[in-house]
C-alpha atoms as a PDB file:
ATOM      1  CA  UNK A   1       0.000   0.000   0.000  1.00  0.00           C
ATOM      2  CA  UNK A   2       1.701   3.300  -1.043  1.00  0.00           C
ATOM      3  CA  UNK A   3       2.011   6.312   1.246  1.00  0.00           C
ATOM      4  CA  UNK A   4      -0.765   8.863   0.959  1.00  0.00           C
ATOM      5  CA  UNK A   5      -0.955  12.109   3.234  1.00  0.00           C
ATOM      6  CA  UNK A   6      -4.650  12.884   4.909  1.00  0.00           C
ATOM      7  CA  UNK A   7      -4.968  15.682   2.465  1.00  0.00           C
ATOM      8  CA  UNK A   8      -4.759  13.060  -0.545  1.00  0.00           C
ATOM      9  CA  UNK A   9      -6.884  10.623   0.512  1.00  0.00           C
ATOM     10  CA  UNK A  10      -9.560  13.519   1.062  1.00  0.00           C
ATOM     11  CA  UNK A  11      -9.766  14.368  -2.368  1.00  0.00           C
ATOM     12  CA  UNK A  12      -9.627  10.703  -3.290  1.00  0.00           C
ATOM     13  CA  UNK A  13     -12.892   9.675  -1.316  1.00  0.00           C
ATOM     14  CA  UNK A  14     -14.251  13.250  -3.092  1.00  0.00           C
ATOM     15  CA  UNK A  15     -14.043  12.021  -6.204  1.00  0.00           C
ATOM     16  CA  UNK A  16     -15.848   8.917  -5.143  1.00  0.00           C
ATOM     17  CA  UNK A  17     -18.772  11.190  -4.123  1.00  0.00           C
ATOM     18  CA  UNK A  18     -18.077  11.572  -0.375  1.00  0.00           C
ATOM     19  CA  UNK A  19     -18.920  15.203   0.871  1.00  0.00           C
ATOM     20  CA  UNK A  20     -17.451  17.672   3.552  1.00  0.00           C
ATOM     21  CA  UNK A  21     -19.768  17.585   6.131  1.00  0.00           C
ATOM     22  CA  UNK A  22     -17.954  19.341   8.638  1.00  0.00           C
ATOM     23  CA  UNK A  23     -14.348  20.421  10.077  1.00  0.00           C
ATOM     24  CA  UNK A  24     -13.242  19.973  13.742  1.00  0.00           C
ATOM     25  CA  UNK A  25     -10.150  20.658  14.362  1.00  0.00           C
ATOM     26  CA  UNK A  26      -7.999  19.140  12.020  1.00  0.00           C
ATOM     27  CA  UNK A  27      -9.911  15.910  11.152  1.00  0.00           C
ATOM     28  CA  UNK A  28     -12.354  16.657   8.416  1.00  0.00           C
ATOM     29  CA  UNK A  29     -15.858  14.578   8.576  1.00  0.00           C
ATOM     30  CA  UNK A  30     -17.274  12.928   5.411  1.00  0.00           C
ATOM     31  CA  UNK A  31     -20.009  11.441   4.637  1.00  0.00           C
ATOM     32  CA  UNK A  32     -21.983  10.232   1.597  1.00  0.00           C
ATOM     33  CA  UNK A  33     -26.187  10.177   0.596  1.00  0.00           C
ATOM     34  CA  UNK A  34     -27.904   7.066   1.843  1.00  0.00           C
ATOM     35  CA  UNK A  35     -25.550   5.969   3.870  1.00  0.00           C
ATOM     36  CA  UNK A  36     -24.830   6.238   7.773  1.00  0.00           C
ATOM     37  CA  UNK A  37     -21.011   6.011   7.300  1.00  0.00           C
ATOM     38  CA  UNK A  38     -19.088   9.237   8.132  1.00  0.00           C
ATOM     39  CA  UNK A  39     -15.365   9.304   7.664  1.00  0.00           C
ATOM     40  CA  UNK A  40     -13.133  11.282  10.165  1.00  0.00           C
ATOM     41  CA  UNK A  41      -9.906  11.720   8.099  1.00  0.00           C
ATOM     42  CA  UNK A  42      -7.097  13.815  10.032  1.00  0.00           C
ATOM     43  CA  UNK A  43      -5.490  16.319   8.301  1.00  0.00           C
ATOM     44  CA  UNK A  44      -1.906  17.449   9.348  1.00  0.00           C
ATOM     45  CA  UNK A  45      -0.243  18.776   6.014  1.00  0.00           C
ATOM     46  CA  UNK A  46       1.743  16.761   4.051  1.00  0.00           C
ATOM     47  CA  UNK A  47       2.346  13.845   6.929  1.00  0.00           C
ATOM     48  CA  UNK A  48       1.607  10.591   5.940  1.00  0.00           C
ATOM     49  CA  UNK A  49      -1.387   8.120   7.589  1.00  0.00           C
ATOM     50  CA  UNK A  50      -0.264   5.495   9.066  1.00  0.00           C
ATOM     51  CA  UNK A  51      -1.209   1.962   7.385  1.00  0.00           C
ATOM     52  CA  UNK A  52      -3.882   0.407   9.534  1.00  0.00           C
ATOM     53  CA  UNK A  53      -5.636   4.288  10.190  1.00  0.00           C
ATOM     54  CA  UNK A  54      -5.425   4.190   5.962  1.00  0.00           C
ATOM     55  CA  UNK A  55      -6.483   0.311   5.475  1.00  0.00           C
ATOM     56  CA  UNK A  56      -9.609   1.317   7.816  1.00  0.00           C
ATOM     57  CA  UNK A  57     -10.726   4.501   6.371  1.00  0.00           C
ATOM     58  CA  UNK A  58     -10.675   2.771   2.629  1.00  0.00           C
ATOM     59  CA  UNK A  59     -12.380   0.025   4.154  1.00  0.00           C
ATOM     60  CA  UNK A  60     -14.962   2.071   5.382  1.00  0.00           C
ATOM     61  CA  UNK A  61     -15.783   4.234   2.042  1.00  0.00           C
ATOM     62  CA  UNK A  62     -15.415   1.107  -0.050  1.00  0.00           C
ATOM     63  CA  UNK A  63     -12.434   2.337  -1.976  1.00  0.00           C
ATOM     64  CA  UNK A  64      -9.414  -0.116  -3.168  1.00  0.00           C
ATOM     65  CA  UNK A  65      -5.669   0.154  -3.204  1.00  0.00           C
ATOM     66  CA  UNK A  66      -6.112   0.909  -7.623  1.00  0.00           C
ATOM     67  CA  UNK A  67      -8.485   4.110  -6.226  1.00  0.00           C
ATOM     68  CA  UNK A  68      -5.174   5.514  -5.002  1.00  0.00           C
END
């Protein structure tokens, strides 16, 4: 699984019709019509997510590793 920054993987799950909800702090909330899923993806410049916090969160929106 490559390396992708919080930032990155926002607009990835964007393009797969996920929408800003909200912003607290620096975790942005997403979530998507029809579905009771929301997404809390942290956003701290250009640091990387760690694997399993990354495995989870494409888990959850139903994206794969080609999605990247």
């Amino acid at each position: 699984m490559k390396s992708v920054s919080g930032r990155e993987l926002a607009r990835v799950v964007e393009r797969n019709g996920w929408s800003l909800l909200r912003v607290s702090g620096s975790h942005h909330i997403y979530g998507k019509a029809g579905s009771i899923v929301r997404l809390s993806i942290p956003i701290h410049g250009s640091k990387p997510l760690k694997a399993g916090l990354l495995r989870h969160l494409m888990k959850m929106a139903g994206l794969s590793d080609a999605d990247l």
